[in-house]
N, C-alpha and C. Protein backbone atom coordinates (compact mmCIF):
# COMPACT_ATOMS: atom_id res chain seq x y z
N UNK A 1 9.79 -17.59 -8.72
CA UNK A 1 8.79 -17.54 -7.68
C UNK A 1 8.90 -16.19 -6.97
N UNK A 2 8.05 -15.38 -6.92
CA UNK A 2 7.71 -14.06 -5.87
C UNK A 2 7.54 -14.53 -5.02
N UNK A 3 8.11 -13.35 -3.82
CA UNK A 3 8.15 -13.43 -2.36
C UNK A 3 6.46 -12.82 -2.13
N UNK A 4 6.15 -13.18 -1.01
CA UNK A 4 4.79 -12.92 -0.82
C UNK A 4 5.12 -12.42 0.70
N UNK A 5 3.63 -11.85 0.76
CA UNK A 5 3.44 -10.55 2.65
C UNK A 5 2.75 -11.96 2.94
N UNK A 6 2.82 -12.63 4.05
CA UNK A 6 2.12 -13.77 4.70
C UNK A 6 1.19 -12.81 5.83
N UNK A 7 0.08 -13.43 6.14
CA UNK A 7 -0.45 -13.13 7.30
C UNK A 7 -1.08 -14.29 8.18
N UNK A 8 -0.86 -14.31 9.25
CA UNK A 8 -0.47 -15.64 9.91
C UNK A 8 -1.61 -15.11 11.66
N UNK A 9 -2.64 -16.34 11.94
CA UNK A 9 -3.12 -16.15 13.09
C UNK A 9 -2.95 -17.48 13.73
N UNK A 10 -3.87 -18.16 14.05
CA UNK A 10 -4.20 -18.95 15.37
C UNK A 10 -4.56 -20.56 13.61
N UNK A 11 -5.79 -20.03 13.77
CA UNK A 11 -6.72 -20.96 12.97
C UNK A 11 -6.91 -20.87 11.10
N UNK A 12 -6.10 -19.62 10.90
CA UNK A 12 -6.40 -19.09 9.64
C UNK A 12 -7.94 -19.36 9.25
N UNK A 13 -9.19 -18.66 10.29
CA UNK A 13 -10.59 -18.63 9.65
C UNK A 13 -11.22 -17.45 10.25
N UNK A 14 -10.24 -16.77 10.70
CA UNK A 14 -11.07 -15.31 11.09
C UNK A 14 -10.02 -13.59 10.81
N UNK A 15 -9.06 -13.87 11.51
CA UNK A 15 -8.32 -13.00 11.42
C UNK A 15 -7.17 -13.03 10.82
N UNK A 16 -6.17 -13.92 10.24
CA UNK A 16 -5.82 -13.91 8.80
C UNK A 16 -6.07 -13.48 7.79
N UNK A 17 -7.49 -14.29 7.60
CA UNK A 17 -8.09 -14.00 6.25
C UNK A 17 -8.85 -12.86 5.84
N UNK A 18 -9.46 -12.31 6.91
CA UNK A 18 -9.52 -10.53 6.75
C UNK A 18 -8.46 -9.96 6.27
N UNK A 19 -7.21 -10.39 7.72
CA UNK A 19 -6.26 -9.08 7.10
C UNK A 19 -5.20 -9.29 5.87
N UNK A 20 -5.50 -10.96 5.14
CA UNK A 20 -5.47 -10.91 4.11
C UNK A 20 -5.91 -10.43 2.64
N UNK A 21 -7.29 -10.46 3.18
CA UNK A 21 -8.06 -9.99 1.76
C UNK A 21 -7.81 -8.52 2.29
N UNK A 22 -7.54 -7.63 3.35
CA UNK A 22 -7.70 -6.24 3.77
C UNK A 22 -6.39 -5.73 2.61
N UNK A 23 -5.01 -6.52 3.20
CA UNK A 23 -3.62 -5.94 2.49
C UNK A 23 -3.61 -6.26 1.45
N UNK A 24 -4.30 -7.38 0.59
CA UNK A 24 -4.20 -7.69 -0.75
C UNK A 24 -4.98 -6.38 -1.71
N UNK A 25 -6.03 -6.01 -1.40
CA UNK A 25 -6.97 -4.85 -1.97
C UNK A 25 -5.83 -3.59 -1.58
N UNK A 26 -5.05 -3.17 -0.50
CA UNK A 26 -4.11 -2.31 -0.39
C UNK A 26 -3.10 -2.28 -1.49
N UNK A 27 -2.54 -3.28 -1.31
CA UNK A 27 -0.72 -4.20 -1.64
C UNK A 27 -0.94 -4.69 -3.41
N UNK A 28 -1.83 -4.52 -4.35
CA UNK A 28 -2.21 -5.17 -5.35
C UNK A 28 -1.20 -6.02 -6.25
N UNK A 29 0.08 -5.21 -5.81
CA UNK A 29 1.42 -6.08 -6.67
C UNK A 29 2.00 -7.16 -5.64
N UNK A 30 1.26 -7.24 -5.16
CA UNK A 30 2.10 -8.02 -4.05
C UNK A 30 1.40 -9.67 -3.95
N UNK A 31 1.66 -11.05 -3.89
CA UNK A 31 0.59 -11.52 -4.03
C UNK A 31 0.37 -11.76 -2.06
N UNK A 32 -0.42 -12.15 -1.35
CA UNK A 32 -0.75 -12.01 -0.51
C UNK A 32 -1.21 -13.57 0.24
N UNK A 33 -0.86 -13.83 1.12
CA UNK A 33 -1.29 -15.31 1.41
C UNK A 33 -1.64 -15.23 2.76
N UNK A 34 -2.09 -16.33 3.60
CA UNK A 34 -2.60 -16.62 5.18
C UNK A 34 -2.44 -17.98 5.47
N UNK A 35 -2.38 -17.68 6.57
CA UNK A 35 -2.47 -19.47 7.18
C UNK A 35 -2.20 -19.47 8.56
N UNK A 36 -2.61 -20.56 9.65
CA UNK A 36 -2.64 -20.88 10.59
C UNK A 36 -1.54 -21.70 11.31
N UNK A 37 -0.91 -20.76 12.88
CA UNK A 37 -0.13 -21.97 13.42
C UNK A 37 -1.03 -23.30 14.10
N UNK A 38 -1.81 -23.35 13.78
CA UNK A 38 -2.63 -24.42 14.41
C UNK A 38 -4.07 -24.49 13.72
N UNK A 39 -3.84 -24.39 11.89
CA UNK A 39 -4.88 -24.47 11.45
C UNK A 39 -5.29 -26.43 10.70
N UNK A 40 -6.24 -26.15 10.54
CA UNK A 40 -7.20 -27.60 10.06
C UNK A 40 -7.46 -27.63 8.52
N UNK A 41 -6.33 -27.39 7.57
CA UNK A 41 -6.16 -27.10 5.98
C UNK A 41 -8.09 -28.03 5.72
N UNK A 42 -8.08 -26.69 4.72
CA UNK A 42 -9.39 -26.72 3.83
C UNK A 42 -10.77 -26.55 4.59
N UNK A 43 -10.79 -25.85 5.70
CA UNK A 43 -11.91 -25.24 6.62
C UNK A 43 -11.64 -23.89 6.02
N UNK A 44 -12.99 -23.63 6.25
CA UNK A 44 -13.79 -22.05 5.28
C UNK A 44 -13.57 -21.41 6.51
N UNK A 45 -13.85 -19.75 5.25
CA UNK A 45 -13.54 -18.74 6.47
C UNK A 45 -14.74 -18.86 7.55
N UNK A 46 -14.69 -18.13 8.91
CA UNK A 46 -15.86 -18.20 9.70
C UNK A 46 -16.76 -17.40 9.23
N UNK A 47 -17.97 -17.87 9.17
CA UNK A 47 -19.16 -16.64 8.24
C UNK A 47 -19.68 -15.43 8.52
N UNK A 48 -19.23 -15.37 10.32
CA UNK A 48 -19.18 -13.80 10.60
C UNK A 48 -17.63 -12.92 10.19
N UNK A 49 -16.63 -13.91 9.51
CA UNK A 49 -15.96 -13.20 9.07
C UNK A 49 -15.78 -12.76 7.95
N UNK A 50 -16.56 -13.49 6.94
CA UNK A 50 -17.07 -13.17 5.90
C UNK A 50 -18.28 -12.28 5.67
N UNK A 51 -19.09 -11.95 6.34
CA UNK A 51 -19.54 -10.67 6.71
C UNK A 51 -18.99 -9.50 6.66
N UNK A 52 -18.27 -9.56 8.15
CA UNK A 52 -17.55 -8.06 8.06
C UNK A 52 -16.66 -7.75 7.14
N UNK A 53 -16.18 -8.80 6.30
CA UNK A 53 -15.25 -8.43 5.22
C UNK A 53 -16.51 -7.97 3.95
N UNK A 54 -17.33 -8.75 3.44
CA UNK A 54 -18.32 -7.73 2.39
C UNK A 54 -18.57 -6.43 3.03
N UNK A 55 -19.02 -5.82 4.12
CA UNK A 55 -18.93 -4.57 5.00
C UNK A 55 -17.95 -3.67 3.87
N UNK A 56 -16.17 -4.71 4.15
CA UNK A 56 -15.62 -3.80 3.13
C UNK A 56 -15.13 -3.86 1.34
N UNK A 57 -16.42 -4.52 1.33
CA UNK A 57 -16.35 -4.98 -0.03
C UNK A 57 -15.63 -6.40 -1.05
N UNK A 58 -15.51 -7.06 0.14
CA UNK A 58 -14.63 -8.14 -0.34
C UNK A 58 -14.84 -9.42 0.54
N UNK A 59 -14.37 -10.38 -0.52
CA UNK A 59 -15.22 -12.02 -0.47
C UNK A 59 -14.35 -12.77 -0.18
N UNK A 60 -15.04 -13.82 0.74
CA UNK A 60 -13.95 -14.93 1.87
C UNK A 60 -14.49 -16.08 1.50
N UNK A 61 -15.14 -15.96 0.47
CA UNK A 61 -16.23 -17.35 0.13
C UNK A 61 -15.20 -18.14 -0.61
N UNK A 62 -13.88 -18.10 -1.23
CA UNK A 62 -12.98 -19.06 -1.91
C UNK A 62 -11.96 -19.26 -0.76
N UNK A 63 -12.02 -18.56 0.43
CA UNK A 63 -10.58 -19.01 1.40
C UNK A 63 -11.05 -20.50 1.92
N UNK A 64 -9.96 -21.11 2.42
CA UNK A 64 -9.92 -22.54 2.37
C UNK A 64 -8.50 -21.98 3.93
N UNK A 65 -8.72 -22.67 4.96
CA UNK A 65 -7.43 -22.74 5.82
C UNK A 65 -6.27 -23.26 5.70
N UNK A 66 -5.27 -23.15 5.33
CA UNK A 66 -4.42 -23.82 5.83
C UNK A 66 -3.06 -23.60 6.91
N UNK A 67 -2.72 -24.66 6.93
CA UNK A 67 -1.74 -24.99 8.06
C UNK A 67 -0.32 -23.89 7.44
N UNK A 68 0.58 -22.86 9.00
CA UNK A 68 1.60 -22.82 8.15
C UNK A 68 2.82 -24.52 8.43
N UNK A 69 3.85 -23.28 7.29
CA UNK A 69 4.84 -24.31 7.25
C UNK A 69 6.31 -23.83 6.55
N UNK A 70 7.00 -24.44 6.59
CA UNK A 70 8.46 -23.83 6.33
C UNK A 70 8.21 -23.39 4.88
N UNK A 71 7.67 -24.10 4.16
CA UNK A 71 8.03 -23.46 2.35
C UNK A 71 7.04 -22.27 2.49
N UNK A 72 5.89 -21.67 3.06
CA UNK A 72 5.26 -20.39 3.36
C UNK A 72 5.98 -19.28 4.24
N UNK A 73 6.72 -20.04 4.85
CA UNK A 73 7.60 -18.89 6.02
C UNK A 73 8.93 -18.28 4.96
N UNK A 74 9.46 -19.34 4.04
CA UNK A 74 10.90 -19.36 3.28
C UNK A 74 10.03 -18.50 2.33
N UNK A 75 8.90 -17.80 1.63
CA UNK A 75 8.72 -17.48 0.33
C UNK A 75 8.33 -15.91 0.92
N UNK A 76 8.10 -15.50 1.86
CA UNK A 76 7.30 -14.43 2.58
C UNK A 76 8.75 -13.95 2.72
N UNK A 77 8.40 -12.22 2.31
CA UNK A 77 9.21 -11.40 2.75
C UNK A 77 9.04 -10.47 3.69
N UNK A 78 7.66 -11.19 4.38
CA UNK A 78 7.23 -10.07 5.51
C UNK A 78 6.42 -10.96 6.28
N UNK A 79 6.31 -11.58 7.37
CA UNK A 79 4.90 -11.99 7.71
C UNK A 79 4.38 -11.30 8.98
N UNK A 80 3.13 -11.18 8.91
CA UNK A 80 2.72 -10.67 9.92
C UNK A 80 1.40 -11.15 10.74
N UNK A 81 2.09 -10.98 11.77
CA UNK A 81 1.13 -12.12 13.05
C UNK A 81 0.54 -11.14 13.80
N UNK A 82 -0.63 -11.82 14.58
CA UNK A 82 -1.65 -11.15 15.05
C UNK A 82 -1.26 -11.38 16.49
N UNK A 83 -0.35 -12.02 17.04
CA UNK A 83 -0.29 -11.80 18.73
C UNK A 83 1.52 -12.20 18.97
N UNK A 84 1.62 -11.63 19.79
CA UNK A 84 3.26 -11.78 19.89
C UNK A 84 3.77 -13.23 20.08
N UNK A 85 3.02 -13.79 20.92
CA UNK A 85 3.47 -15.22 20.55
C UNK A 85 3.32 -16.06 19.63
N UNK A 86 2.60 -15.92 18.75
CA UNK A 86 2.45 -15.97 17.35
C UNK A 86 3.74 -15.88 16.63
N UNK A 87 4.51 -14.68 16.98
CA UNK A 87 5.72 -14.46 16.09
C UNK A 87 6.82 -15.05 17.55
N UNK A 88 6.35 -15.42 18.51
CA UNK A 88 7.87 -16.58 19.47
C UNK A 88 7.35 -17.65 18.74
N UNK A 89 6.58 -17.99 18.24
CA UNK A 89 6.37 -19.26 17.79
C UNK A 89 6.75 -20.08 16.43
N UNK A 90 6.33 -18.33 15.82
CA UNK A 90 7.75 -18.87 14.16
C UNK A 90 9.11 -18.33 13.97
N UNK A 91 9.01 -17.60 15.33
CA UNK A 91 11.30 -17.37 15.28
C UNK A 91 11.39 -18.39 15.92
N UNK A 92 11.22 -19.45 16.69
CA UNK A 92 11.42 -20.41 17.31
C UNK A 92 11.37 -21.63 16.26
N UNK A 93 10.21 -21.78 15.93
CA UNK A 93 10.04 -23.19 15.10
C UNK A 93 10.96 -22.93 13.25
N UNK A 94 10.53 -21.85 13.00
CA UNK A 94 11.54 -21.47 11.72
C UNK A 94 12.55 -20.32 12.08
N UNK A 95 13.56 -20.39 12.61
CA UNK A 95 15.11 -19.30 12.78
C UNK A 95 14.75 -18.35 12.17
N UNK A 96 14.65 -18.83 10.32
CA UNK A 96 15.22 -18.41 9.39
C UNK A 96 14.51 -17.36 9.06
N UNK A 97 13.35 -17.44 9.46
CA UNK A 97 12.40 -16.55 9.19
C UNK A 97 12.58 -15.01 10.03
N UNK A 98 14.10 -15.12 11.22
CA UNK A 98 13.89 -13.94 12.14
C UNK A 98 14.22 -12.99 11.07
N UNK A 99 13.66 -11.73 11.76
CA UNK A 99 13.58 -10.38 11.13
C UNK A 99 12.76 -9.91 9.65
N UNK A 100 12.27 -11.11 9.79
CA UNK A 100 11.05 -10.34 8.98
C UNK A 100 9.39 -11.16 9.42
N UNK A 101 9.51 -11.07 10.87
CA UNK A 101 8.17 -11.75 11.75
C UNK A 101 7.72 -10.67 12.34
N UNK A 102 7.02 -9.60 12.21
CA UNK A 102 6.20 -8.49 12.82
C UNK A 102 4.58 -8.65 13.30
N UNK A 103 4.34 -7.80 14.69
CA UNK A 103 2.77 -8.20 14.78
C UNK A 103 2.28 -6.89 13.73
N UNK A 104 0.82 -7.50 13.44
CA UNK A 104 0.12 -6.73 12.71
C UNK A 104 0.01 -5.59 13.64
N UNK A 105 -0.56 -5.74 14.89
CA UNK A 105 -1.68 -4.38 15.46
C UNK A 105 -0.64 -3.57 15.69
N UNK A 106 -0.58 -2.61 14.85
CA UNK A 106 0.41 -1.02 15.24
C UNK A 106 -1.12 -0.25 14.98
N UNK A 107 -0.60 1.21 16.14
CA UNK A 107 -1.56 2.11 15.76
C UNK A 107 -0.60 3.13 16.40
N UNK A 108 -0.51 4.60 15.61
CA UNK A 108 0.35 5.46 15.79
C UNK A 108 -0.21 6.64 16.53
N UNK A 109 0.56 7.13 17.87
CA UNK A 109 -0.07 8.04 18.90
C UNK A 109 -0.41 9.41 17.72
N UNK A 110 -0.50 10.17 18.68
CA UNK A 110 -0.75 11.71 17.79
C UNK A 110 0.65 12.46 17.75
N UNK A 111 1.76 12.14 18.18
CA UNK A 111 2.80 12.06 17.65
C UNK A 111 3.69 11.27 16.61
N UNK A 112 2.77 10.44 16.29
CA UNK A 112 3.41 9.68 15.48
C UNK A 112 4.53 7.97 15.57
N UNK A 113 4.21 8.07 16.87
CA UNK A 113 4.90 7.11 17.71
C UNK A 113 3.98 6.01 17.79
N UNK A 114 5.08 4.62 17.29
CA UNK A 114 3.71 3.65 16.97
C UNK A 114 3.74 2.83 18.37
N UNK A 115 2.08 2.26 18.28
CA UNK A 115 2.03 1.62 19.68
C UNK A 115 1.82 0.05 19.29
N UNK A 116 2.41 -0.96 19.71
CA UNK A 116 2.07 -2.21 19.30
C UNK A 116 1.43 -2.84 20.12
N UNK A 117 -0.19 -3.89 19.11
CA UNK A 117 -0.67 -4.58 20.06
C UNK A 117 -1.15 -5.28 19.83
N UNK A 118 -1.84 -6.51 20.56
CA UNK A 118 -2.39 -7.79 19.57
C UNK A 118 -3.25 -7.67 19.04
N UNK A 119 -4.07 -8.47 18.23
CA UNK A 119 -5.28 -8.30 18.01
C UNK A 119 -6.03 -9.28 18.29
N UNK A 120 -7.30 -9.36 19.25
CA UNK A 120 -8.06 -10.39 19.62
C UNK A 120 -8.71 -11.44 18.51
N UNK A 121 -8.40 -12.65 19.02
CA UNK A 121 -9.43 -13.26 18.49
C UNK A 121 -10.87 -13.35 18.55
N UNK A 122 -11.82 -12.83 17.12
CA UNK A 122 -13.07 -12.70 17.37
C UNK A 122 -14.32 -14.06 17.57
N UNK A 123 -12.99 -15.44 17.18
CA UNK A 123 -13.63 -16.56 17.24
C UNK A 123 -14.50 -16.73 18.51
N UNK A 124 -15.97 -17.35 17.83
CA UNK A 124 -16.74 -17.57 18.73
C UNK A 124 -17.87 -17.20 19.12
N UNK A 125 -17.54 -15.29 19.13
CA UNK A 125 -17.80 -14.30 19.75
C UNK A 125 -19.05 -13.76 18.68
N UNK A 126 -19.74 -12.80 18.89
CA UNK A 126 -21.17 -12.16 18.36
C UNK A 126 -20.17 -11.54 16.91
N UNK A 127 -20.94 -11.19 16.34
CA UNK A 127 -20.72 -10.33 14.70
C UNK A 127 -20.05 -8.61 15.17
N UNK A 128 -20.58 -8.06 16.20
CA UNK A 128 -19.97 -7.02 16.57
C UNK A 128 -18.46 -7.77 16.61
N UNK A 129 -18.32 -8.46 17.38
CA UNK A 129 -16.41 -8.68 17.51
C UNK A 129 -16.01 -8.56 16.44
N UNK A 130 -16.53 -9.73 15.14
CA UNK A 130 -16.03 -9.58 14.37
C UNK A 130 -15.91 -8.25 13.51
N UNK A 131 -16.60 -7.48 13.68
CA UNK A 131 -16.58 -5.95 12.94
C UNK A 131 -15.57 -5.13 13.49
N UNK A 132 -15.52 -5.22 15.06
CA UNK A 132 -14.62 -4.83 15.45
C UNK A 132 -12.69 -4.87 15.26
N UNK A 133 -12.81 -6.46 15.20
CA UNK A 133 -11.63 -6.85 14.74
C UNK A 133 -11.45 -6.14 13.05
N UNK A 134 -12.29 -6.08 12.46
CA UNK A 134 -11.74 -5.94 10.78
C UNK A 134 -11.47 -4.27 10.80
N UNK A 135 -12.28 -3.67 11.82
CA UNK A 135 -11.80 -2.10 12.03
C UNK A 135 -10.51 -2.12 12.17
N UNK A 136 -9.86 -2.84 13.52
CA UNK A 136 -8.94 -2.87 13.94
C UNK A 136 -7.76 -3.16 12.82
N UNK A 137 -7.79 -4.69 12.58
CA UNK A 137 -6.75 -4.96 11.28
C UNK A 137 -7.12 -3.67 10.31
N UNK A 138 -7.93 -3.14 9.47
CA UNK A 138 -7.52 -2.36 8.37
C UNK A 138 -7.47 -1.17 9.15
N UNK A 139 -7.02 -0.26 10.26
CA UNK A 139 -6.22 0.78 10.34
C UNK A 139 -4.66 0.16 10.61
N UNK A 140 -4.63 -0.76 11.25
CA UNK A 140 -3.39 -1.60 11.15
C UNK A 140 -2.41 -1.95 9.54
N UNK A 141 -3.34 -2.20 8.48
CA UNK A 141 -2.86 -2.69 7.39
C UNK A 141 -3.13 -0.92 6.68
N UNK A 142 -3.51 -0.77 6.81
CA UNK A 142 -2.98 1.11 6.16
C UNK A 142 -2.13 1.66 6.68
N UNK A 143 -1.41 1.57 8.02
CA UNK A 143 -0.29 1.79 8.45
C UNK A 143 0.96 0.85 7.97
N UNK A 144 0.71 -0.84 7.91
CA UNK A 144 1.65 -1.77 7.25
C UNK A 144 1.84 -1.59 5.79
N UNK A 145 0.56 -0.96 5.31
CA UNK A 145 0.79 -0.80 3.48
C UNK A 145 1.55 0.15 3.36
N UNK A 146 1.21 1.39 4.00
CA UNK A 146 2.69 2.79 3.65
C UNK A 146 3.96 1.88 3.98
N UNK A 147 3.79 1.52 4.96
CA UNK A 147 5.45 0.97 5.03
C UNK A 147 6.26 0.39 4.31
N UNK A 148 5.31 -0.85 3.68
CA UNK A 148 6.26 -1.51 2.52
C UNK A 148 5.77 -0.92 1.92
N UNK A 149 5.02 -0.35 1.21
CA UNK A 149 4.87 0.88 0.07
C UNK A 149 6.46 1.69 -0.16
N UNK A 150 7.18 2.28 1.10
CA UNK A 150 8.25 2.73 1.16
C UNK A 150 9.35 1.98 1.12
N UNK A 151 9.56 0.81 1.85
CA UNK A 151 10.68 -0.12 1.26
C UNK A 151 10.51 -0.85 0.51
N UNK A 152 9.70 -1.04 -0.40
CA UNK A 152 9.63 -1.52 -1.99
C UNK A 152 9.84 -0.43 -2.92
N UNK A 153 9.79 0.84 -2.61
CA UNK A 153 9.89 1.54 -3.42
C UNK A 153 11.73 1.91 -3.99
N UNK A 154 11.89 1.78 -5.24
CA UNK A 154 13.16 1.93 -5.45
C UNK A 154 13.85 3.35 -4.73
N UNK A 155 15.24 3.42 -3.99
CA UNK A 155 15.61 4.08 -3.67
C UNK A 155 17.33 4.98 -5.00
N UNK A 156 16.99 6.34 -5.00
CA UNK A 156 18.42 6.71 -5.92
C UNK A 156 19.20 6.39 -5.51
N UNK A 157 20.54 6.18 -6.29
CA UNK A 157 21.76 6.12 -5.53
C UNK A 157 22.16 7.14 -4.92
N UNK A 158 22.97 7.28 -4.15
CA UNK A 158 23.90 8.30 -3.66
C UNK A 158 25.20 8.26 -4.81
N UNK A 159 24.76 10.05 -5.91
CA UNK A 159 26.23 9.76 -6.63
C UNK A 159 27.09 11.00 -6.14
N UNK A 160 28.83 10.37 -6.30
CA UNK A 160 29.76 11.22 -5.52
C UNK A 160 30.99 10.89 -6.45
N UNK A 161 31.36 12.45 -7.09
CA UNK A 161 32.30 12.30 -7.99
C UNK A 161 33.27 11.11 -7.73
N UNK A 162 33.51 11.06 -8.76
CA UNK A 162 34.46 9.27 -8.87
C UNK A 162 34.46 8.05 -8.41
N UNK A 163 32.98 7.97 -7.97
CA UNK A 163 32.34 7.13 -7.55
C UNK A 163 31.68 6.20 -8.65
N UNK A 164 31.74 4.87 -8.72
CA UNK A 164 31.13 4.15 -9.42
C UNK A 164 29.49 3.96 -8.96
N UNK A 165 28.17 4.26 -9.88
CA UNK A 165 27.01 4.49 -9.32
C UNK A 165 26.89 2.37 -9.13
N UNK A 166 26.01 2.45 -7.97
CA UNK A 166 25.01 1.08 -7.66
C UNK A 166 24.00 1.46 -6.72
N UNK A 167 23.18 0.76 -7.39
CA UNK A 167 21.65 0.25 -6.50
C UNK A 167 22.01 0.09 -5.69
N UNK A 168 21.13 0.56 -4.29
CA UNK A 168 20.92 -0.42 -3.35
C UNK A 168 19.51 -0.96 -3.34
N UNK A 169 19.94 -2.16 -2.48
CA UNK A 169 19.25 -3.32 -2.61
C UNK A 169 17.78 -1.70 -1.70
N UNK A 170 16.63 -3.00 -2.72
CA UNK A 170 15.74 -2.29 -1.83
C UNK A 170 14.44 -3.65 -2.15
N UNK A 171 13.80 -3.65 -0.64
CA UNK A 171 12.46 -4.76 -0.25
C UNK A 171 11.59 -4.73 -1.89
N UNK A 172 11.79 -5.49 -2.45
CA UNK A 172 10.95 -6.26 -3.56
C UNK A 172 10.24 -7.45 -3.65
N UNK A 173 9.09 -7.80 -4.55
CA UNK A 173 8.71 -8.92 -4.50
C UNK A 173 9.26 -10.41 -4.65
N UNK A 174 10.40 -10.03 -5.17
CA UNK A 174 11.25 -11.07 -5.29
C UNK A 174 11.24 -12.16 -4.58
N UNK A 175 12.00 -13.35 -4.38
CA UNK A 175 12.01 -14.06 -3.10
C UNK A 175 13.20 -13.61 -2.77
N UNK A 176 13.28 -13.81 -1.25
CA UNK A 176 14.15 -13.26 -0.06
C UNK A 176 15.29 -14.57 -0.24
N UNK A 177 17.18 -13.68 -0.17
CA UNK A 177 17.79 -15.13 0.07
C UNK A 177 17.23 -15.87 1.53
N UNK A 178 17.60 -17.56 1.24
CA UNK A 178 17.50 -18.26 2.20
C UNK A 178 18.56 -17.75 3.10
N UNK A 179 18.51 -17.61 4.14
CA UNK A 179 19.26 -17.43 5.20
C UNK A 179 19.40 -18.63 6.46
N UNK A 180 20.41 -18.87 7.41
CA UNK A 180 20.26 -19.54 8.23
C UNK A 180 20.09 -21.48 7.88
N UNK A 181 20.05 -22.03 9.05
CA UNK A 181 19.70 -23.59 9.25
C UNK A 181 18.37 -23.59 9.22
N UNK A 182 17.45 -24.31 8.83
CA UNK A 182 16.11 -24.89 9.07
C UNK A 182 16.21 -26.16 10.31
């Protein structure tokens, strides 16, 4: 079984599933999943969010919601949530999952210094929100794709006469050991 990038909102029918289909078209080796801390499994995406996602070329017409849950949190080697309590809510309810629970919204100053921030929910709201939000997530997920782009990428060893050479471990699709109590 491959470890998968989770992306995790409220309802999994608006902003998940964008910035799922956004990092999956990025991430292509990666497989890519979504879901809701408080979703209603097998509700479609919202249809203004399926909009702004054809905008960028890509279809929400097969997403289906579902609920998360420990065997989605245990297979993810990255998940990433759209509001900070979002991620108190799965270091709390799943431990095991700490240190690899990040919010999506980074955006990096003109120094290069990243700024973290939530990203609104567009539920509800006119078709502009929703356009707005999918702006938002994909400069967010082109900043999250270099990243694991770089820690998936194999790193050389360090070799030093009389040194026996080894790998280091480096972020792969693999699944992640279990760590911790559930």
């Amino acid at each position: 079984m491959r470890a998968t990038l989770l992306v995790v909102c409220h309802a999994n029918l608006c902003r998940s599933p964008m910035a799922a289909a956004l990092l999956a078209q990025r991430m292509p080796d990666w497989p890519v999943v979504s879901a809701g801390i408080a979703a209603r499994d097998g509700e479609p995406a919202d249809p203004r969010a399926c909009d702004a996602m054809r905008a960028h070329g890509l279809d929400l017409a097969a997403h289906r919601a579902r609920r998360l849950d420990a065997a989605l949190c245990e297979q993810a080697a990255l998940v990433l949530v759209m509001e900070h309590a979002q991620r108190r809510f799965i270091e709390q309810r799943f431990a095991f999952a700490r240190g690899r629970v990040f919010g999506l919204g980074v955006a990096l100053d003109a120094q290069g210094a990243a700024r973290h921030f939530d990203i609104d929910d567009p539920y509800r709201g006119p078709r502009a929100g929703f356009d707005a939000c999918a702006a938002s997530i994909a400069r967010a997920i082109d900043i999250w794709a270099g990243r694991i782009a770089a820690l998936a990428a194999p790193v050389p060893p360090v070799m030093r006469p009389g040194m026996p050479s080894a790998e280091p471990p480096a972020m792969s699709p693999a699944v992640p050991p279990r760590s911790g109590a559930h």
